[in-house]
Protein backbone atom coordinates (compact mmCIF):
# COMPACT_ATOMS: atom_id res chain seq x y z
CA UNK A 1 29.40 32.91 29.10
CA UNK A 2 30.33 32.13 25.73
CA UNK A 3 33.49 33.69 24.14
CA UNK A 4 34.52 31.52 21.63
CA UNK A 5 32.26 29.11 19.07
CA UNK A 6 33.31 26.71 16.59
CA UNK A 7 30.73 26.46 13.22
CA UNK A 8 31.11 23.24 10.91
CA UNK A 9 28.18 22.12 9.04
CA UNK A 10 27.11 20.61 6.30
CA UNK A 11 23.54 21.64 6.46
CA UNK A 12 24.33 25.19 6.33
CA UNK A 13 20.69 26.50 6.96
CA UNK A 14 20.34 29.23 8.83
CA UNK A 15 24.23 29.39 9.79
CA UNK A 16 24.66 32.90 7.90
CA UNK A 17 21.85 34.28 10.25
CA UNK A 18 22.90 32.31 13.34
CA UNK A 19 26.77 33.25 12.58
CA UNK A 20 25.63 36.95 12.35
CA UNK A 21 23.66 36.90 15.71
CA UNK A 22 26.67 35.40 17.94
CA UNK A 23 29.27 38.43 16.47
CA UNK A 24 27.00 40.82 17.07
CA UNK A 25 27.08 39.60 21.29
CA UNK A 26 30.73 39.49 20.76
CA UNK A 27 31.37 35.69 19.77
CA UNK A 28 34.60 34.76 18.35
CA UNK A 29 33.74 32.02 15.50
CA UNK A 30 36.17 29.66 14.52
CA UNK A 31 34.93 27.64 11.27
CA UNK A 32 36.24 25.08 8.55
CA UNK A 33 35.76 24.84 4.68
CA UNK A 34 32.71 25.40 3.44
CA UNK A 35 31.44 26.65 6.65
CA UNK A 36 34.04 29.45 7.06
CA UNK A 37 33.86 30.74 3.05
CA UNK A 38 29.48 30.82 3.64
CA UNK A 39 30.15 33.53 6.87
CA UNK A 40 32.98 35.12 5.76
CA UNK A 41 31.52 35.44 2.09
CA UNK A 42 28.14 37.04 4.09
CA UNK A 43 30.46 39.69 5.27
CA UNK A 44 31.17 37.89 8.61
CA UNK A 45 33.84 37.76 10.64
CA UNK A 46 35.10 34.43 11.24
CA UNK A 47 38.71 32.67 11.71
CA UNK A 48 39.92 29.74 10.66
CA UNK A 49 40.47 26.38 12.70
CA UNK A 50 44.61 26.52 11.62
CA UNK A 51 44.81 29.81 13.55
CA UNK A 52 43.55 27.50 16.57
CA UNK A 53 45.60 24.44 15.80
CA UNK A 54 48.70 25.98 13.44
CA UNK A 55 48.23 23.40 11.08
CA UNK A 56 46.29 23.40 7.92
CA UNK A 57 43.78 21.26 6.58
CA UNK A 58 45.12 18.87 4.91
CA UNK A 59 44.03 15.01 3.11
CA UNK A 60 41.18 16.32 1.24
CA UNK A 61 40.18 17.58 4.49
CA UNK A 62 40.75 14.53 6.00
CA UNK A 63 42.21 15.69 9.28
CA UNK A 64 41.70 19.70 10.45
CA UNK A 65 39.71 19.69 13.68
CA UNK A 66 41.60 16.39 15.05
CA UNK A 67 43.98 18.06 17.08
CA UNK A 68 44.74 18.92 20.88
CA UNK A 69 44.26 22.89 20.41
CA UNK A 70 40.37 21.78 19.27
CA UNK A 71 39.36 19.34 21.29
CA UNK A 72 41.27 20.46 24.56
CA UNK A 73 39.57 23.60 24.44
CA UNK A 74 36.20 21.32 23.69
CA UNK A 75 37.03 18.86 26.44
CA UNK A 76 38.82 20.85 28.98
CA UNK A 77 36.69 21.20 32.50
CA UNK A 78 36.81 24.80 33.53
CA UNK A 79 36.99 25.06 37.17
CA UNK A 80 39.59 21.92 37.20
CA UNK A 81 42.92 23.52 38.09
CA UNK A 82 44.94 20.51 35.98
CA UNK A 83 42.62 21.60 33.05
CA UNK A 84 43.35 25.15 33.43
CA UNK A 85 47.48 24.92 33.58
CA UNK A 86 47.16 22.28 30.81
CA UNK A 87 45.20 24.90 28.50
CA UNK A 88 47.62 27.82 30.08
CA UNK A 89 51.09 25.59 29.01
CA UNK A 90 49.95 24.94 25.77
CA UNK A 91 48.24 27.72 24.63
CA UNK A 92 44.66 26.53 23.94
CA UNK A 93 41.54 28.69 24.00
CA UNK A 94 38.50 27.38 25.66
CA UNK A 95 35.82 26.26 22.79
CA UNK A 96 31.89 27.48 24.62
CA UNK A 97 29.91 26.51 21.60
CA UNK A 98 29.90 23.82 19.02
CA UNK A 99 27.70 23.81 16.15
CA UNK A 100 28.36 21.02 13.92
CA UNK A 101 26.14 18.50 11.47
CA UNK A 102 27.82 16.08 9.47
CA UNK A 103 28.41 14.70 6.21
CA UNK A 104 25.58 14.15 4.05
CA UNK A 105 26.06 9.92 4.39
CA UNK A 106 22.61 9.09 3.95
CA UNK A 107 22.13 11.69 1.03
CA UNK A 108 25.15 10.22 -0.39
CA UNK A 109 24.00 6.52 -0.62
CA UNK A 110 20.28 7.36 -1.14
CA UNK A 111 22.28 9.00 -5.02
CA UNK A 112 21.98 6.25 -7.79
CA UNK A 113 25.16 4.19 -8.81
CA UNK A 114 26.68 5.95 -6.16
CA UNK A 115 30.15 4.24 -5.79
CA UNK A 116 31.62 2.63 -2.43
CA UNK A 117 34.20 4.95 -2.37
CA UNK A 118 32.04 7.84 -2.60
CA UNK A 119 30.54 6.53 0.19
CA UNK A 120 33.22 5.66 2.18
CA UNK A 121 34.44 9.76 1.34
CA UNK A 122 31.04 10.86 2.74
CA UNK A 123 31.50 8.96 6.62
CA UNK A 124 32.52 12.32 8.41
CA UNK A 125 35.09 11.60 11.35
CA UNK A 126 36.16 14.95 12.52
CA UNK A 127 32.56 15.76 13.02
CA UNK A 128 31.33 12.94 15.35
CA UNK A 129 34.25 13.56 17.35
CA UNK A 130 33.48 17.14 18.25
CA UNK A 131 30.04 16.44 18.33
CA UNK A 132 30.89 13.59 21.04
CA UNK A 133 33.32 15.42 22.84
CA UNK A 134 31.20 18.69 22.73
CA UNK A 135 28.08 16.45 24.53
CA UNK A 136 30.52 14.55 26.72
CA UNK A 137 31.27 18.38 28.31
CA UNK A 138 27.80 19.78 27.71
CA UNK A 139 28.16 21.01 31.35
CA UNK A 140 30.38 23.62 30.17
CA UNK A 141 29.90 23.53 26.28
CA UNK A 142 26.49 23.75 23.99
CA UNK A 143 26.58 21.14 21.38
CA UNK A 144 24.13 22.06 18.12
CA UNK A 145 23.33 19.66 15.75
CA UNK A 146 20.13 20.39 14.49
CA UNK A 147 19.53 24.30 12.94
CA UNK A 148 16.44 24.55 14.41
CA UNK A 149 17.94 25.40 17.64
CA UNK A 150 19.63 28.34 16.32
CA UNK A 151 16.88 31.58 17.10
CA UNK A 152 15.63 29.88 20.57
CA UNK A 153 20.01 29.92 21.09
CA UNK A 154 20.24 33.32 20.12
CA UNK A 155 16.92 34.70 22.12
CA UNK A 156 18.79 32.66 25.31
CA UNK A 157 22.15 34.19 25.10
CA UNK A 158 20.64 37.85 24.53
CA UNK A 159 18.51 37.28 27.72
CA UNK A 160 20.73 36.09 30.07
CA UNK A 161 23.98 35.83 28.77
CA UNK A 162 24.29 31.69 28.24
CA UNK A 163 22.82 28.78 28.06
CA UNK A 164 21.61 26.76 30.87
CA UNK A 165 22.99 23.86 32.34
CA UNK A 166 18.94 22.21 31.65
CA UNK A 167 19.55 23.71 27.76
CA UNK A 168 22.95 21.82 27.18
CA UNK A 169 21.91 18.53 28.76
CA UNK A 170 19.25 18.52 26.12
CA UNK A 171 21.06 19.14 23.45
CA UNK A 172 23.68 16.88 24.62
CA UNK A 173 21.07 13.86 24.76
CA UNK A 174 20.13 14.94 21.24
CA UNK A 175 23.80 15.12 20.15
CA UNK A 176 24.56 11.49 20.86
CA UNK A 177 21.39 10.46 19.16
CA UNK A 178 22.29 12.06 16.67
CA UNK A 179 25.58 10.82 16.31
CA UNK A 180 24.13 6.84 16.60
CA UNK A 181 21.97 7.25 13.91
CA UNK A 182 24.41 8.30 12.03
CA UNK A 183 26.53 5.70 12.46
CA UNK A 184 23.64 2.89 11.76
CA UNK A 185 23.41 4.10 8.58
CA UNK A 186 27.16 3.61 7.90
CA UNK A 187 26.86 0.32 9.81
CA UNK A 188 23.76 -0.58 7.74
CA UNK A 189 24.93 0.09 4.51
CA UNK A 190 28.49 -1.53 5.09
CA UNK A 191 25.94 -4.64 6.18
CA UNK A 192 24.53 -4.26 2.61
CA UNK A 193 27.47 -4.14 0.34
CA UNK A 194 28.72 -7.38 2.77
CA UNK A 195 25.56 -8.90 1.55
CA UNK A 196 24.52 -10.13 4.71
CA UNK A 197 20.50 -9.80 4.01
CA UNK A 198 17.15 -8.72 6.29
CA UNK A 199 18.85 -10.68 9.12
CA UNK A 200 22.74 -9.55 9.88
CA UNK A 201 24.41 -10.07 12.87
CA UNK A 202 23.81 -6.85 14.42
CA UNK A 203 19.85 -5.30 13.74
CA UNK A 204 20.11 -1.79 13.73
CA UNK A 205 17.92 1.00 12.81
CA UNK A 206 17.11 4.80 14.25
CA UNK A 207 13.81 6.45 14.03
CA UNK A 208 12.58 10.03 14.75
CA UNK A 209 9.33 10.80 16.43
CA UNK A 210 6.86 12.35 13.63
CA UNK A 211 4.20 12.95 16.32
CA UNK A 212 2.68 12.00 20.03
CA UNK A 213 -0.66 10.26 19.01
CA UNK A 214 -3.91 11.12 21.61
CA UNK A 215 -3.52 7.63 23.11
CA UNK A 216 -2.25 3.87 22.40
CA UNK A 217 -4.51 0.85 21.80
CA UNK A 218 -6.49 2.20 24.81
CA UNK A 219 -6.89 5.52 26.11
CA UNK A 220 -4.38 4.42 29.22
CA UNK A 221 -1.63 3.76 26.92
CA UNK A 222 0.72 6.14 25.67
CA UNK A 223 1.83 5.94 22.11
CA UNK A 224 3.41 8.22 19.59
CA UNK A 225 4.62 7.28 15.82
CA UNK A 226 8.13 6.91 14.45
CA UNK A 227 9.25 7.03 11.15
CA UNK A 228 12.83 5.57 10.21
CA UNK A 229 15.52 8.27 9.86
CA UNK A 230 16.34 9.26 6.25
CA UNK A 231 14.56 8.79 3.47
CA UNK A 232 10.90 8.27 3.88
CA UNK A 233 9.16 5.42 2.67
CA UNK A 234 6.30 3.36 3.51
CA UNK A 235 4.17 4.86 6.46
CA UNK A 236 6.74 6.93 7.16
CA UNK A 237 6.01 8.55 4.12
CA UNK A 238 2.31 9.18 4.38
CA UNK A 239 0.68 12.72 3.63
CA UNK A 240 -2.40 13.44 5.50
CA UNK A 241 -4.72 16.00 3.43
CA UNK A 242 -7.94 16.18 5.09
CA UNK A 243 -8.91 15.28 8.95
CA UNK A 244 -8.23 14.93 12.41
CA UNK A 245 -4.88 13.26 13.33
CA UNK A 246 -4.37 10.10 12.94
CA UNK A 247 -4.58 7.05 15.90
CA UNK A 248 -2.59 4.45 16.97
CA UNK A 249 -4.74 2.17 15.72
CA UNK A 250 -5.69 3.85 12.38
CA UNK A 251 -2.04 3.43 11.57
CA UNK A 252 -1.73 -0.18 12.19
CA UNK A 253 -5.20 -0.76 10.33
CA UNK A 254 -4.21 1.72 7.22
CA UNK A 255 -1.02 -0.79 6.75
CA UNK A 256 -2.62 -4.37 7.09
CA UNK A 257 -5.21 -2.12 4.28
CA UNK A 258 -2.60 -0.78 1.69
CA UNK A 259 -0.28 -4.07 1.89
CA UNK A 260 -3.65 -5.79 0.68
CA UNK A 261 -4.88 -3.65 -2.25
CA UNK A 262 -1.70 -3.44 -3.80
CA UNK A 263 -2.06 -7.31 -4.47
CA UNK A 264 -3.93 -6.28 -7.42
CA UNK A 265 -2.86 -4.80 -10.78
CA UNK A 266 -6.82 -4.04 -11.63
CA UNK A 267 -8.44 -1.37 -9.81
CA UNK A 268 -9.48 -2.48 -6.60
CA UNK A 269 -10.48 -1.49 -2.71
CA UNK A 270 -10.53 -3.18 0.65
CA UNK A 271 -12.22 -1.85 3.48
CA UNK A 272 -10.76 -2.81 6.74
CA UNK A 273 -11.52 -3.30 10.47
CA UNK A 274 -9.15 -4.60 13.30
CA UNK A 275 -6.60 -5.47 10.56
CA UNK A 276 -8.87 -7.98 8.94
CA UNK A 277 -10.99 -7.17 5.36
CA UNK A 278 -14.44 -6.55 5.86
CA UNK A 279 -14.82 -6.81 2.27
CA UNK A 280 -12.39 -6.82 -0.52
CA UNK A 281 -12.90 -6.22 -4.70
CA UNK A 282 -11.24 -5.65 -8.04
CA UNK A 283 -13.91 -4.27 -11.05
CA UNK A 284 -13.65 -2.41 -13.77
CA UNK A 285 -13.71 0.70 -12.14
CA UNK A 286 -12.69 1.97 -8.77
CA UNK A 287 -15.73 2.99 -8.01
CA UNK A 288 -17.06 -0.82 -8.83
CA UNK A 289 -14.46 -1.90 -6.78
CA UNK A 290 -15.92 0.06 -3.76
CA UNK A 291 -19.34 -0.47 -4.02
CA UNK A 292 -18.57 -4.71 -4.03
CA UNK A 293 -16.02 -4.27 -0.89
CA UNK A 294 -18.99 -2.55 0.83
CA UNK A 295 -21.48 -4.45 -0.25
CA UNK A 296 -19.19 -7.97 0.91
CA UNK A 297 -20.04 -6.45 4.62
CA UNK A 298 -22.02 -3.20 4.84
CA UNK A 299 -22.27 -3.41 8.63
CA UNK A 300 -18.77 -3.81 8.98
CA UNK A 301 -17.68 -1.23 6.65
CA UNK A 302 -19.14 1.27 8.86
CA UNK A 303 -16.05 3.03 10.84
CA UNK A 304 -13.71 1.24 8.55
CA UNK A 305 -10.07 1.64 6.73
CA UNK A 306 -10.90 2.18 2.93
CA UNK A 307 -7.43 1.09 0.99
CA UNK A 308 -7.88 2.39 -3.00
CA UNK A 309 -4.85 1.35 -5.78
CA UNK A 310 -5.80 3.91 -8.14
CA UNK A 311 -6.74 7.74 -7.61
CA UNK A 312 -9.73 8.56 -6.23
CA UNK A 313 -12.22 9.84 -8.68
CA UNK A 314 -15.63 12.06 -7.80
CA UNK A 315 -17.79 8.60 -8.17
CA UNK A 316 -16.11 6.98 -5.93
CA UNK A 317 -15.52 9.76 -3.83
CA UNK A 318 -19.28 10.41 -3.31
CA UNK A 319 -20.08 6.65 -2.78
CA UNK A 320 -17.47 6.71 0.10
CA UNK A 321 -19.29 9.78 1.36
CA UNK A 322 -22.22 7.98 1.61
CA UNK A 323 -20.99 6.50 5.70
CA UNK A 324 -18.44 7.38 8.47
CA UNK A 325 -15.71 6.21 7.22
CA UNK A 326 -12.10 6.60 9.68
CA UNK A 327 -9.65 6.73 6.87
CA UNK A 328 -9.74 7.12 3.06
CA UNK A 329 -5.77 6.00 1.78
CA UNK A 330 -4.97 6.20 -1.67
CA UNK A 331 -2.10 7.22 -4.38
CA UNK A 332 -4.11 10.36 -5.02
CA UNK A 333 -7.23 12.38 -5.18
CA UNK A 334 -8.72 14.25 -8.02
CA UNK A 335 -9.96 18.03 -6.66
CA UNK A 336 -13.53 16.79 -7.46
CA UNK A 337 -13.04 14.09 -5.20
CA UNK A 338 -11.54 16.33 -2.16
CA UNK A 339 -14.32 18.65 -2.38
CA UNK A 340 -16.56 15.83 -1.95
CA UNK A 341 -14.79 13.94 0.95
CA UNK A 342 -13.25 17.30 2.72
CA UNK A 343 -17.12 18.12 3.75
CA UNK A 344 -16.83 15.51 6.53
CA UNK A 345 -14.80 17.42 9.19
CA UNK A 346 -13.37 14.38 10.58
CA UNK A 347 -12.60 11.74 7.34
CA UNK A 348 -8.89 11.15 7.45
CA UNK A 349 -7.54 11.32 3.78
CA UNK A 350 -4.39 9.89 3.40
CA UNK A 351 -2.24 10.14 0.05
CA UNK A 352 0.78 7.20 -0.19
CA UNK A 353 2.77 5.53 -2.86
CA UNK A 354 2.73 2.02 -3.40
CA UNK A 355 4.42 -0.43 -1.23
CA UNK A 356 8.38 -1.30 -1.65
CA UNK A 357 9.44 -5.01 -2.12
CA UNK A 358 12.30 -6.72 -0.20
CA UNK A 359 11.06 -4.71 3.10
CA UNK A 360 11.18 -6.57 6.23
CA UNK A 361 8.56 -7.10 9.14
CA UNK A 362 9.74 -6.06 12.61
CA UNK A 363 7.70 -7.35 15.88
CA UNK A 364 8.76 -6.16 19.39
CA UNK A 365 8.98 -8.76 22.45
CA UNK A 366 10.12 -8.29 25.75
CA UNK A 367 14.12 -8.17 25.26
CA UNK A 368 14.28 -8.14 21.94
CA UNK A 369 12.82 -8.08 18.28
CA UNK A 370 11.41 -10.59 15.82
CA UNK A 371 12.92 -10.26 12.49
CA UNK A 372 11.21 -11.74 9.00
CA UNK A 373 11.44 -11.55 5.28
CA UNK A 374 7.42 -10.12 4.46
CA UNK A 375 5.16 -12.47 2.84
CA UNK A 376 5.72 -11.80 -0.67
CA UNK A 377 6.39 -14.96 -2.40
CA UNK A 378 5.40 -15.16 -5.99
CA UNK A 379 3.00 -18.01 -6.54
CA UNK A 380 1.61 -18.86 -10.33
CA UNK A 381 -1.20 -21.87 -10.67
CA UNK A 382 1.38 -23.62 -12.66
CA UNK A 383 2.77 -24.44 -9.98
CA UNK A 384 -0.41 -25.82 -7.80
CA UNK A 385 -1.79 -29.18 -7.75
CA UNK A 386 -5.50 -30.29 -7.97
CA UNK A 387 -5.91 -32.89 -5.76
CA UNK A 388 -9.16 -33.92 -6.68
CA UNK A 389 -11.12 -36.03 -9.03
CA UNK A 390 -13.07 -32.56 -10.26
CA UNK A 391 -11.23 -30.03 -11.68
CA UNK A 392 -11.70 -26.30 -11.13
CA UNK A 393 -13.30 -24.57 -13.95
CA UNK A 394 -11.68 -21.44 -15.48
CA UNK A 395 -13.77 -19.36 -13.53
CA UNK A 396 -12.99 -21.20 -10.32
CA UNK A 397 -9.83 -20.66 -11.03
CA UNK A 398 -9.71 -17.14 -11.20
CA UNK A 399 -12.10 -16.93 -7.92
CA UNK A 400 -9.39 -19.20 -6.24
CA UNK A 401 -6.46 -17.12 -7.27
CA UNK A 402 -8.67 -14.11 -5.87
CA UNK A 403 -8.75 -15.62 -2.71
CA UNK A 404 -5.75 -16.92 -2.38
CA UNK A 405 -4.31 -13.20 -2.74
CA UNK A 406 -6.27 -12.08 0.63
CA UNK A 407 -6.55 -14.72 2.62
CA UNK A 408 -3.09 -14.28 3.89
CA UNK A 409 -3.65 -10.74 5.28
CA UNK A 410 -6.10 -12.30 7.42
CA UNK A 411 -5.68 -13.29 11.05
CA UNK A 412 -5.22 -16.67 11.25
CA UNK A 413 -6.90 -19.63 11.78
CA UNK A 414 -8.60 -17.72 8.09
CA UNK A 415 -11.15 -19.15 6.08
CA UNK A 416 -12.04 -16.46 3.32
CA UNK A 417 -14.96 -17.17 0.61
CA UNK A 418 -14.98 -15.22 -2.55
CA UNK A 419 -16.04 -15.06 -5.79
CA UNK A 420 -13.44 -14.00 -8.71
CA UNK A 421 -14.19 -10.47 -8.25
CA UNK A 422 -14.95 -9.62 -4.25
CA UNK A 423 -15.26 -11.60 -1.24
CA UNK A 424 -18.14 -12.92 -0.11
CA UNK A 425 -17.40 -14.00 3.68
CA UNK A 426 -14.05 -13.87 6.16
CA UNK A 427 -13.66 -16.05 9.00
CA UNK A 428 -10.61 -14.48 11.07
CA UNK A 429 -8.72 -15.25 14.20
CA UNK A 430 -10.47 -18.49 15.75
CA UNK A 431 -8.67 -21.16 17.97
CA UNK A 432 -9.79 -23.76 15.22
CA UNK A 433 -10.57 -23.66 11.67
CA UNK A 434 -13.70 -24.84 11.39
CA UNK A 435 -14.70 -22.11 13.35
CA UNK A 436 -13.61 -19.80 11.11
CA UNK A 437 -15.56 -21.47 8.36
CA UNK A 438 -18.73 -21.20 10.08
CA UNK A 439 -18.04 -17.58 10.71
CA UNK A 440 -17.26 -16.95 6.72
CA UNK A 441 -19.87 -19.36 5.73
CA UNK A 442 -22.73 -17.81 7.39
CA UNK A 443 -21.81 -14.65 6.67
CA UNK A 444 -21.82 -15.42 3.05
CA UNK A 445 -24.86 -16.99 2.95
CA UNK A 446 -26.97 -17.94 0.07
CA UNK A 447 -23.95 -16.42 -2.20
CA UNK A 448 -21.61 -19.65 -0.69
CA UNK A 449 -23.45 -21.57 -3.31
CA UNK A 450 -21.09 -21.68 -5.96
CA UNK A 451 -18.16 -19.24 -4.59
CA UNK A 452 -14.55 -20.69 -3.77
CA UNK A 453 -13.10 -21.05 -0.06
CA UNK A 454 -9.19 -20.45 0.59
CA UNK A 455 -7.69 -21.46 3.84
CA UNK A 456 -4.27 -19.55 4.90
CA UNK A 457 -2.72 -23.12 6.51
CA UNK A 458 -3.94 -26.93 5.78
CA UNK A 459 -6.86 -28.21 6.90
CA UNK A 460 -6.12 -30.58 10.68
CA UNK A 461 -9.29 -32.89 9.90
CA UNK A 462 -12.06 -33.23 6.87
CA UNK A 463 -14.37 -31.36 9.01
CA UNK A 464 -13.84 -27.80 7.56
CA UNK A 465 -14.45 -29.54 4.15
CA UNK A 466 -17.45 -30.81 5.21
CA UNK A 467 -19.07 -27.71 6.23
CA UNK A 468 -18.08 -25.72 2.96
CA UNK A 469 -19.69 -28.63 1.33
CA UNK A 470 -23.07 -28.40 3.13
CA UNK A 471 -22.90 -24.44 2.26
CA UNK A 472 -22.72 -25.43 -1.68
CA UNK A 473 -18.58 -24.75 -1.81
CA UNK A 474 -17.58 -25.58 -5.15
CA UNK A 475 -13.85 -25.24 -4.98
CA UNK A 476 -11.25 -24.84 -1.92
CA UNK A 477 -7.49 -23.46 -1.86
CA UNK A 478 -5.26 -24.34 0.62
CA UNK A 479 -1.61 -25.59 1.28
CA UNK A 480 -1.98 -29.71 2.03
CA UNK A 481 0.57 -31.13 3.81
CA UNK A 482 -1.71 -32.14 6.64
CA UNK A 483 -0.82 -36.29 8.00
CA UNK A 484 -4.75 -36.47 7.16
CA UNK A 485 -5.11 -34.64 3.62
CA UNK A 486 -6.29 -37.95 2.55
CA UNK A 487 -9.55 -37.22 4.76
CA UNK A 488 -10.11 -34.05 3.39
CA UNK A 489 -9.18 -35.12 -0.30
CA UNK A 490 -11.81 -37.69 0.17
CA UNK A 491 -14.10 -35.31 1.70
CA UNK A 492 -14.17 -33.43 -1.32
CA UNK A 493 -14.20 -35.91 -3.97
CA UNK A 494 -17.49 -37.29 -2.13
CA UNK A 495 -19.01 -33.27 -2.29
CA UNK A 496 -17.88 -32.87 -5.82
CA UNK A 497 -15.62 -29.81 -4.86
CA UNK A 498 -12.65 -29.19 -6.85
CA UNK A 499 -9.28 -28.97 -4.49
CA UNK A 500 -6.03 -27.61 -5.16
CA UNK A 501 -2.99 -27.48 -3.01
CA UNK A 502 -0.68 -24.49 -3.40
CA UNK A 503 2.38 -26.38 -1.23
CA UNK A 504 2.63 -22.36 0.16
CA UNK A 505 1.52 -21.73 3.78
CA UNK A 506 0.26 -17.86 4.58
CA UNK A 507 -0.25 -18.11 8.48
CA UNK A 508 -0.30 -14.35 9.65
CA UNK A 509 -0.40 -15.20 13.44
């Protein structure tokens, strides 16, 4: 049975209503600060944590629930006879209930210019401490951290009285977890003002379930997405309009999709399957851009990932219409366009802001994570080096840069073949590289005559060089730094291509 409850929150939602429904089944509330002037200001009754403790609150309200009267009658095991003379001798009342959320840290920090010692003022201590001792004694005491517990607590205690021992382990689990993630984000942005970069001593990071997803890679596999606690960003951030929910796999495609189109200032769309670009294009228009990414790989596009930089307008809209497509991401929609694209039940329309910089890439492996700076080097031609006799031609040049943009969000060993304006052919994953070329190559076809070939690492042998060549290859991008560029240098020289090393490697493994 619960007699007595103790209310500190910051998030006070819901606590007038809550407060209200334990008085009226005869709870005594104890409360602090703000939390005690919202009740009592509702017309509540409600006393203070000094008429528990005798002392008041004192250093800012530094210290006013660290004391033994609180956390004794938090702590104290009820059918332990020890317990029970302790409480008896020194007067402390048993504590049932302990509602408590804690200082807005991450609200705090996430303020701009906000000052370290405004930070620092915002780490709540008394808080964690009942919240830890509360869940440490859940088998006696109901720990709430989260305010959407407060009607199912209320609908419990009027049925039978308490809360059950299954209830309080529950919200004893989600206590502590709530408790760690706070203190990641205190450890995390300590880390940051210590400058110790994407790779400090100690990774640490909590995440929150957003949903269960149907299934994993394959339908045996479990799965569910996470976003990061606190403020939302990147996929974490994404607002579905239109569709079924989302897969497992839709989510890893729709990132390898909107980390590609945001390469480009111009308008521009990728289409994507498996994580790879079925086609790729910047135009004057998005819904020029589009019409070239499908048109790179029609049969591909089919079932694909549709990426847009700019907002999607009723032209474009009703081109996309045209095929199944999974997912349609961009930074907006026009109505014309959703009334278009919402007549297919199923299309998954996805509105999300543009990538942040200085983010970092996480990859799971059995013990433990791999860590990495993303791929976001920035690369000018000024800085490249032709390394052949011919020299690429304006237009080549723009074509290369093109490229060289996509080519590393493609699965390596990549060979890519474009134009300046859309891809023409991809050549993903193989074991060597001249596979890959073969695979972009013939895929490209008759348009290989004249286009531009990048290659995400150096080339091992001339051979790759001498395939583009037979295709009618008139320039190549790639890093160098092979023991046998000479071979492929040569190569080229003998074809007539124009070859420039960028000295920048863009394996995605």
């Amino acid at each position: 049975m619960i007699k007595n409850a103790l209310l500190s929150v910051s998030d006070k939602t819901g606590i007038v209503d809550f407060a209200k429904g334990l008085v009226e089944l005869g709870v005594t509330i104890y409360s602090t600060g703000g939390t005690l002037k919202t009740i009592t200001d509702a017309g509540i009754a409600a006393k203070a944590v000094e008429s528990l403790t005798g002392f008041p609150e004192m250093m800012d309200g530094r210290v006013k629930t660290l004391h033994p009267k609180v956390h004794g009658g938090i702590l104290a095991i009820r059918d332990n006879t020890e317990h029970q003379k302790a409480m008896a001798d020194h007067g402390i009342e048993p504590i049932d209930l302990v509602v408590v959320n804690l200082y807005p840290f991450r609200e705090t920090i996430a303020k701009p210019n906000v000052s370290l010692e405004e930070a620092i003022e915002n780490i709540d201590i008394g808080g964690p401490t009942m919240v830890r001792s509360a869940a440490k004694n859940h088998a006696y005491v109901g720990i709430v951290v989260n305010p959407n517990h407060y009607d199912e607590i209320l609908t419990m205690l009027k049925e039978h009285g308490e809360l059950t021992k299954e209830y309080r382990f529950g919200l004893a689990k989600e206590a502590f977890a709530h408790t760690a993630a706070y203190d990641v984000a205190i450890a995390n942005y300590i880390s940051g003002i210590l400058n110790e970069g994407p790779t400090p001593p100690e990774y640490l990071s909590a995440y929150e379930k957003v949903t269960d997803l149907r299934y994993g890679e394959n339908p045996h596999q479990k799965a569910a997405f996470y976003k990061e606690i606190g403020t939302a960003h990147g996929m974490g951030a994404l607002k579905q309009l239109h569709g079924k929910e989302l897969s497992y796999n839709n989510i890893v495609d729709m990132e390898a999709a909107w980390n590609m189109v945001w390469e480009f200032t111009d308008p521009a769309a990728c289409i994507i399957k498996h994580t790879n670009p079925c086609g790729a294009a910047t135009a004057a228009t998005l819904h020029d851009a589009y019409v070239n990414a499908y048109e790179a790989d029609s049969v591909s596009a089919f079932g694909g990932i549709v990426a847009l930089n700019r907002e999607v307008d009723a032209a474009t809209a009703g081109e996309m219409s045209k095929i199944f497509l999974e997912v349609i991401m961009a930074p907006a929609f026009t109505k014309e366009a959703l009334h278009i694209l919402e007549a297919k039940k199923n299309i998954r329309l996805i509105e999300l802001s543009k990538p942040e910089s200085g983010q970092v890439t996480v990859k799971k492996v059995s013990g433990g994570l791999l860590v990495q700076t993303e791929d976001d080097i920035l690369e000018d031609r000024a800085h490249y080096k032709v390394v052949t006799k011919v020299q690429p031609t304006e237009e080549q040049w723009k074509a290369l840069e093109f490229a060289w943009k996509l080519v590393k969000h493609v699965k390596s060993n990549a060979i890519l073949i474009s134009n300046e304006k859309r891809t023409l052919g991809v050549g993903a994953g193989q074991m060597n590289r001249v596979g890959s070329a073969k695979i972009a190559l013939e895929q490209a076809g008759e348009d290989a005559k004249g286009a531009v070939l990048a290659s995400d690492a150096f080339f091992p042998f001339g051979d790759t060089v001498e395939t583009a060549a037979k295709h009618g290859i008139a320039a190549i991008i790639q890093p160098g730094g092979s023991i046998r560029d000479e071979e492929s240098i040569k190569a080229a020289d003998e074809a007539g291509i124009a070859m420039v090393f960028t000295s920048i490697r863009h394996f995605k493994h």
